[in-house]
Protein backbone atom coordinates (compact mmCIF):
# COMPACT_ATOMS: atom_id res chain seq x y z
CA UNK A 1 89.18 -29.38 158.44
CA UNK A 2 88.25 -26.20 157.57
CA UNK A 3 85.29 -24.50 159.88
CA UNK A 4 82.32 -22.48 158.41
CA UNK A 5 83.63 -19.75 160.78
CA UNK A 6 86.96 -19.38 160.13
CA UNK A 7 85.42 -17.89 156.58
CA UNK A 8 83.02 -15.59 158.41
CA UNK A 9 84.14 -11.79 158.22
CA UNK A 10 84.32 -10.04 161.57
CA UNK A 11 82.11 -7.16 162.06
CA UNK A 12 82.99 -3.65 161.74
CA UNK A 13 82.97 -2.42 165.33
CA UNK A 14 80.73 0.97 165.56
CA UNK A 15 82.96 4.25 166.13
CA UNK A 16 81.53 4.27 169.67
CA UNK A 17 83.24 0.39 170.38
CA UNK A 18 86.74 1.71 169.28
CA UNK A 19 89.18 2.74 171.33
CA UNK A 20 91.33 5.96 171.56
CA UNK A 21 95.01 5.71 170.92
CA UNK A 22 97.10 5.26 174.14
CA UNK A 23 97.73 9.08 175.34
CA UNK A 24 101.21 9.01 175.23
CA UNK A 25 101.24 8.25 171.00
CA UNK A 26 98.81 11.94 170.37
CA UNK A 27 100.48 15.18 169.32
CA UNK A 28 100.63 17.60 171.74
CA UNK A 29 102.09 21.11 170.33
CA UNK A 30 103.96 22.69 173.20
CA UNK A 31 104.28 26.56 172.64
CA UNK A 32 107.41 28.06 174.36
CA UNK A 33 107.07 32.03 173.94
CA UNK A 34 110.87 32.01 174.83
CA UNK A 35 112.11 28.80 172.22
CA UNK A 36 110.16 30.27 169.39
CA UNK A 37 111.65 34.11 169.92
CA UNK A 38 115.38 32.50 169.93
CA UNK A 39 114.44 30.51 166.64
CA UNK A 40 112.70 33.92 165.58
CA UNK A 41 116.23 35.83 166.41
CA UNK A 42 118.40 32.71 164.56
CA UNK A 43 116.45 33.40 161.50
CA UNK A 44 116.85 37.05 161.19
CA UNK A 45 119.43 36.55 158.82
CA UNK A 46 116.54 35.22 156.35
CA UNK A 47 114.69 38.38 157.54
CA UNK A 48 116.83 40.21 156.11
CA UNK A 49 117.05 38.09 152.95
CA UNK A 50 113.06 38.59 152.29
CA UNK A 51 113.22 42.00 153.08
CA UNK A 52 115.98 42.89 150.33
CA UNK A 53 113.88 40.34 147.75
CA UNK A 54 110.68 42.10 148.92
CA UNK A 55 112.64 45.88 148.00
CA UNK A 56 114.16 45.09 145.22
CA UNK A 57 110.54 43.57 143.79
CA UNK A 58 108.67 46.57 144.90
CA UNK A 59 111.53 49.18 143.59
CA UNK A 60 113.27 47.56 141.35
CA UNK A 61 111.26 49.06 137.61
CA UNK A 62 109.89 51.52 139.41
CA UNK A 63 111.59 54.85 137.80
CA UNK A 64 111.12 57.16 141.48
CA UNK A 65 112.46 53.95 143.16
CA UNK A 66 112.44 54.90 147.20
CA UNK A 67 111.03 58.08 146.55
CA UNK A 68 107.72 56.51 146.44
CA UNK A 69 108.15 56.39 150.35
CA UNK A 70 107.82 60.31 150.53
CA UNK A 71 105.35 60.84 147.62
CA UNK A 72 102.57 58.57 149.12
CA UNK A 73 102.78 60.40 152.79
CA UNK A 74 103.36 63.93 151.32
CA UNK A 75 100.59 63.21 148.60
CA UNK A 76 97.76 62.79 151.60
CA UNK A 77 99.29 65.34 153.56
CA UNK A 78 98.70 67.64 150.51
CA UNK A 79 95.42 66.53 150.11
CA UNK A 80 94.78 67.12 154.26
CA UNK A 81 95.80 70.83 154.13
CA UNK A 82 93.70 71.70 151.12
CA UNK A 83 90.27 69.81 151.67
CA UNK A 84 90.26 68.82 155.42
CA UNK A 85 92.21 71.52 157.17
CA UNK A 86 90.14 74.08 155.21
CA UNK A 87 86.95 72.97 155.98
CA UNK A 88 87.52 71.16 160.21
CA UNK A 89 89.84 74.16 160.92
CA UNK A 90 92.22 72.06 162.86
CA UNK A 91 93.90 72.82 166.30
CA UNK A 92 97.40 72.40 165.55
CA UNK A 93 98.53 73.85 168.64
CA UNK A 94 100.47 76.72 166.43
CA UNK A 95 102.39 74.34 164.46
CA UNK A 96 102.05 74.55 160.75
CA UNK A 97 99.37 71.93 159.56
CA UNK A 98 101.55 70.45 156.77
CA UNK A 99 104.14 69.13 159.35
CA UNK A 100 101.17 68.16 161.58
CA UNK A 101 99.77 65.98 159.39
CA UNK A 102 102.99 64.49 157.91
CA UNK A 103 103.91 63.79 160.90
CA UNK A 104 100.97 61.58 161.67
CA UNK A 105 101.02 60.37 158.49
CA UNK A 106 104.29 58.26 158.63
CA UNK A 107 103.10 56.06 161.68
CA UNK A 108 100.00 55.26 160.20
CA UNK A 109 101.70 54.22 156.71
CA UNK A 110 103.97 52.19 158.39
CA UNK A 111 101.43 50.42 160.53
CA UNK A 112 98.93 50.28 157.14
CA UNK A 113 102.19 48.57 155.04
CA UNK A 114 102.79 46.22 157.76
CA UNK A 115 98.98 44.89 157.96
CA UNK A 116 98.91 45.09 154.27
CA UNK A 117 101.71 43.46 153.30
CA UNK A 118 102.13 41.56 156.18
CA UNK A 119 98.57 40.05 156.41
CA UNK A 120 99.04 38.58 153.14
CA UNK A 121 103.05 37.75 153.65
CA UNK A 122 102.22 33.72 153.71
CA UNK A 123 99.98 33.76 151.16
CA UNK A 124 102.56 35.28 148.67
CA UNK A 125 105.03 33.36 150.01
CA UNK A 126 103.17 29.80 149.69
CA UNK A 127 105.61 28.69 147.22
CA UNK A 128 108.46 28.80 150.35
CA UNK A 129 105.92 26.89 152.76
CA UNK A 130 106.67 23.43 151.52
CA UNK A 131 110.45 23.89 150.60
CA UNK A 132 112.37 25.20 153.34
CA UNK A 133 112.12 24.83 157.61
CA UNK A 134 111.84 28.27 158.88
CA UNK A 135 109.72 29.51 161.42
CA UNK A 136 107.06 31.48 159.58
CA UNK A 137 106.98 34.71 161.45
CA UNK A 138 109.49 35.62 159.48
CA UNK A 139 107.22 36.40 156.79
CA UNK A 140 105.28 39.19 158.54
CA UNK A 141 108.26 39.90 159.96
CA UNK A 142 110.05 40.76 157.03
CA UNK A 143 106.90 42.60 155.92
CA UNK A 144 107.60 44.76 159.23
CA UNK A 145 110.43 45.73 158.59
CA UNK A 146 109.93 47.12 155.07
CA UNK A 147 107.79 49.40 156.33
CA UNK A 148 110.12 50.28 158.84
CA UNK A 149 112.85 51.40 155.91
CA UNK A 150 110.09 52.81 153.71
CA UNK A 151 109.28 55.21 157.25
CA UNK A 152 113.07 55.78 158.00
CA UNK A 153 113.07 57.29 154.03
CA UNK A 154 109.42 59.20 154.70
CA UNK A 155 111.22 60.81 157.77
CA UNK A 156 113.75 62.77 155.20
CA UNK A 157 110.12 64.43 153.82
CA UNK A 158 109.48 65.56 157.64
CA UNK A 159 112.78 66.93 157.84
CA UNK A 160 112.54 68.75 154.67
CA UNK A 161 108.96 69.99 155.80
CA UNK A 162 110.09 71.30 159.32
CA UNK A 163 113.24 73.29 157.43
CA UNK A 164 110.89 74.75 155.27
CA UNK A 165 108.34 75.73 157.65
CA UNK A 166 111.26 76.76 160.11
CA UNK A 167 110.11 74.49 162.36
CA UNK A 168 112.77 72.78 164.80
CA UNK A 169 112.37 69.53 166.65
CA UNK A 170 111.53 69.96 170.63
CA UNK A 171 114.23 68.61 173.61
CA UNK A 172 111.09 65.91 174.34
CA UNK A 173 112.07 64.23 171.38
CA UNK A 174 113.71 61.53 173.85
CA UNK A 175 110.22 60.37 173.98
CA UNK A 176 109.96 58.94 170.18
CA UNK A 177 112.09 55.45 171.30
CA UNK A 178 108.98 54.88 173.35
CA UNK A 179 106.37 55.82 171.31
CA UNK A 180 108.23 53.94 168.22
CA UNK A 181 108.61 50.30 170.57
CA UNK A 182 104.77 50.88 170.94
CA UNK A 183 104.43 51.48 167.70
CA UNK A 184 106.17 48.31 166.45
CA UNK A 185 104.69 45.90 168.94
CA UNK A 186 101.10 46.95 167.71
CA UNK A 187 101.98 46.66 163.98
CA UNK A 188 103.88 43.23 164.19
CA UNK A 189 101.23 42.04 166.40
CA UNK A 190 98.28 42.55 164.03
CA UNK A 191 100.46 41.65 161.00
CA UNK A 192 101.26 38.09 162.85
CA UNK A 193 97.57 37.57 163.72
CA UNK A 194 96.33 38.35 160.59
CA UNK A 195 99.00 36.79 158.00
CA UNK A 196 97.62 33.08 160.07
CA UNK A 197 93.82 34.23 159.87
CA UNK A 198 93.60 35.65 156.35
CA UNK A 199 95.67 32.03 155.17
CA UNK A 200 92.42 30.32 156.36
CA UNK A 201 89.81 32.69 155.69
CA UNK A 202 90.47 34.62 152.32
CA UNK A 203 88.02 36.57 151.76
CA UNK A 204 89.41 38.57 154.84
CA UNK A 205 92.05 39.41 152.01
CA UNK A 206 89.50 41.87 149.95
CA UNK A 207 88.20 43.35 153.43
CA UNK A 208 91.94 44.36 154.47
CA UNK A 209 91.94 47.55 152.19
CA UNK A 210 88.93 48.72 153.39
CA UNK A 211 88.84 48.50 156.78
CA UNK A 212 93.03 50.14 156.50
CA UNK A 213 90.75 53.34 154.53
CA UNK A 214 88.13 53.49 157.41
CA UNK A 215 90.94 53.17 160.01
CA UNK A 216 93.19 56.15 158.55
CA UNK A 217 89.66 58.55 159.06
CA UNK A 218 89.34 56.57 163.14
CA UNK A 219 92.98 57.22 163.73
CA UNK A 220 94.09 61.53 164.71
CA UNK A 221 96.24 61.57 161.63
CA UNK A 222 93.96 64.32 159.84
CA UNK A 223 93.27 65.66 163.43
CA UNK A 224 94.14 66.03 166.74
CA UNK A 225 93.28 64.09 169.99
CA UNK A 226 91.20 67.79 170.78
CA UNK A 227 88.22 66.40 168.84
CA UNK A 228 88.01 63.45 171.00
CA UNK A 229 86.00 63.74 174.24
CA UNK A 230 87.83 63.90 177.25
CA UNK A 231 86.13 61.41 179.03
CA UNK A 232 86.20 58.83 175.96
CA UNK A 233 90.24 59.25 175.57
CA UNK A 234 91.69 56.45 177.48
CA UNK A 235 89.01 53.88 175.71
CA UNK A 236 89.47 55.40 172.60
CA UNK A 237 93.81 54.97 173.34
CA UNK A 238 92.77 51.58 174.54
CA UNK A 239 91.03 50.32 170.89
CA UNK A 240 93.36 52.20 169.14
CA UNK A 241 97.05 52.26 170.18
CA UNK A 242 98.11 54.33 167.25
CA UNK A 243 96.07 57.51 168.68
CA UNK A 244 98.38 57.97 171.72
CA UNK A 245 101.24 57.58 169.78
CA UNK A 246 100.43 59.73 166.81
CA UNK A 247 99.80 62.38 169.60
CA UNK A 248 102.71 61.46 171.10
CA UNK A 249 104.86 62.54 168.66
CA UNK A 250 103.26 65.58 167.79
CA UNK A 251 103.36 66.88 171.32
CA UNK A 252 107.03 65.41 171.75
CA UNK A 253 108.64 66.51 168.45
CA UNK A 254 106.83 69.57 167.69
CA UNK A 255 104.91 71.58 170.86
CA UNK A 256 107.87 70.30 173.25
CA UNK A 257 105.27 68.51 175.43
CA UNK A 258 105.56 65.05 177.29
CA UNK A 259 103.32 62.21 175.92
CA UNK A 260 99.98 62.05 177.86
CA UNK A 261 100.49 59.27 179.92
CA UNK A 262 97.69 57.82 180.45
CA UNK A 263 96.73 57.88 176.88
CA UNK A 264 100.09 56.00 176.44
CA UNK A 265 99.84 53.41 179.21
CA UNK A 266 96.49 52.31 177.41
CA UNK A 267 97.90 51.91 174.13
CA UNK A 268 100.70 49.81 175.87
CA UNK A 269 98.72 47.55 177.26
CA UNK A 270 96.85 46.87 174.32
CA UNK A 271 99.83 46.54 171.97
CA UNK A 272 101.62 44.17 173.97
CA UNK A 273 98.60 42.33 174.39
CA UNK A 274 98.29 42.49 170.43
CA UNK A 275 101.57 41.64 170.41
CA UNK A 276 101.92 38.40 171.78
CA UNK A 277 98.23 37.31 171.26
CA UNK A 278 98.91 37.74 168.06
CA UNK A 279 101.89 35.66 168.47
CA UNK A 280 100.16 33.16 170.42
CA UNK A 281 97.67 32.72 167.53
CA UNK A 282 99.96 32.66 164.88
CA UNK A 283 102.20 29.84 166.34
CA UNK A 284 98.77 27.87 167.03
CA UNK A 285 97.71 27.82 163.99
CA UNK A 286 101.67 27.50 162.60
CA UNK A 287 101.59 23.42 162.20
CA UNK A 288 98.61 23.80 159.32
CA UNK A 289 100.32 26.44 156.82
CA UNK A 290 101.69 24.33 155.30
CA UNK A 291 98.78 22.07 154.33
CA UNK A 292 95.65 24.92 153.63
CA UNK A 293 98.20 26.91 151.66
């Protein structure tokens, strides 16, 4: 016979009376710096692939094609030596301002392209986040390096500038590998950190732009590391890697100087903390792309 009980519904026990999954059945994401470079370096060959896509989509109409690489440096340069220079009078150390500015002009466009295009390289890439394995770095990463061959092309406008201005490059021009490494860590580091942050949070998108404007005036590319107080230099090398190395190659390709440094061990530090912090970050956050975007 069937009991009165038997019919009788059990409870629902109270989210403090459950119990937690046996430890050995949770996800634990294990981040090997080492694993995820080598998957990073057996990719490259899809690097490569989203770089040439992200070319030909940026080139392709356009009638100036690659020129565009020179014309956006030289335009602000131009711009520099007829409002700026005129009225701040800049120390140039005797070297003719149009080279001195170009010249600081194409690291900061190729740091601004790889934040800008970068930041956003998962978000325009969405489509890809759901269809293919691939570790997602490559998106920045790719980003990266098309700045890197839009700079390659901006350094025929500095040649043509230093012929012009009979300007020839100094023997301590076996400085720029160092200052360029530098360089790159920074700008792939920030790119990685904020291609993950802006896919969560993006209204960080819109503020991009602006804060790239506002860094171009904090950065020496107008000016020269002379307007910054001596005793504020290191910090100011320290927030800002780019200073130092914007310096750097002023003082190593034009006024055959050596690179202060101390200016340049500060930036170091901070770009390879950028670096892989940013990395760190990015391959945190890596197992939700997919879902948020």
């Amino acid at each position: 016979m069937t009991t009165l009980a038997e019919y009788v519904v059990p409870a629902r026990k109270s989210p403090d009376d459950l119990e937690e999954p046996p430890s050995e059945t949770r996800f634990h994401r294990r981040l090997s710096l080492a694993d995820a470079a080598r998957e990073l370096w057996g990719a490259r060959a899809l690097v490569r692939s989203l770089a040439e896509r992200e070319l030909r989509s940026r080139y392709k109409q356009a009638f100036l094609g690659f020129s565009w690489a020179i014309l956006t440096p030289f335009a602000l340069m131009v711009v520099f030596t007829v409002f700026f220079n005129r009225i701040a009078k800049v120390n140039t150390g005797g070297s003719p301002y149009p080279v001195f500015a170009y010249l600081g002009l194409i690291p900061w466009t190729f740091f601004s392209a790889s934040v800008a295009q970068g930041g956003i390289s998962l978000l325009t890439n969405r489509s890809l986040l759901n269809k293919i394995y691939c570790p997602r770095e490559v998106f920045p990463t790719a980003s990266v390096v098309v700045a890197a061959i839009d700079s390659c092309v901006a350094v025929v406008g500095l040649v043509v500038l230093m012929a012009v201005f009979r300007v020839a490059p100094s023997p301590t021009v076996i400085w720029v590998p160092v200052l360029l490494s530098v360089q790159v860590a920074f700008s792939l580091g920030v790119a990685c950190l904020l291609s993950a942050v802006i896919l969560y949070f993006r209204d960080l998108k819109h503020v991009l732009p602006l804060i790239l404007q506002l860094g171009l005036f904090a950065s020496p590319v107008a000016y020269g590391m002379d307007v910054v107080p001596h005793s504020l230099r290191i910090v100011y090398a320290a927030i800002n890697p780019l200073a130092p190395v914007i310096d750097g190659y002023r003082k190593t390709v034009l006024l055959n100087q050596a690179p202060d440094l101390g200016l340049l061990v500060a930036g170091t530090v901070t770009s390879v903390v950028a670096l892989f912090g940013g990395y760190v970050v990015f391959k945190k956050l890596e197992p939700g792309f997919a879902d948020i975007a």
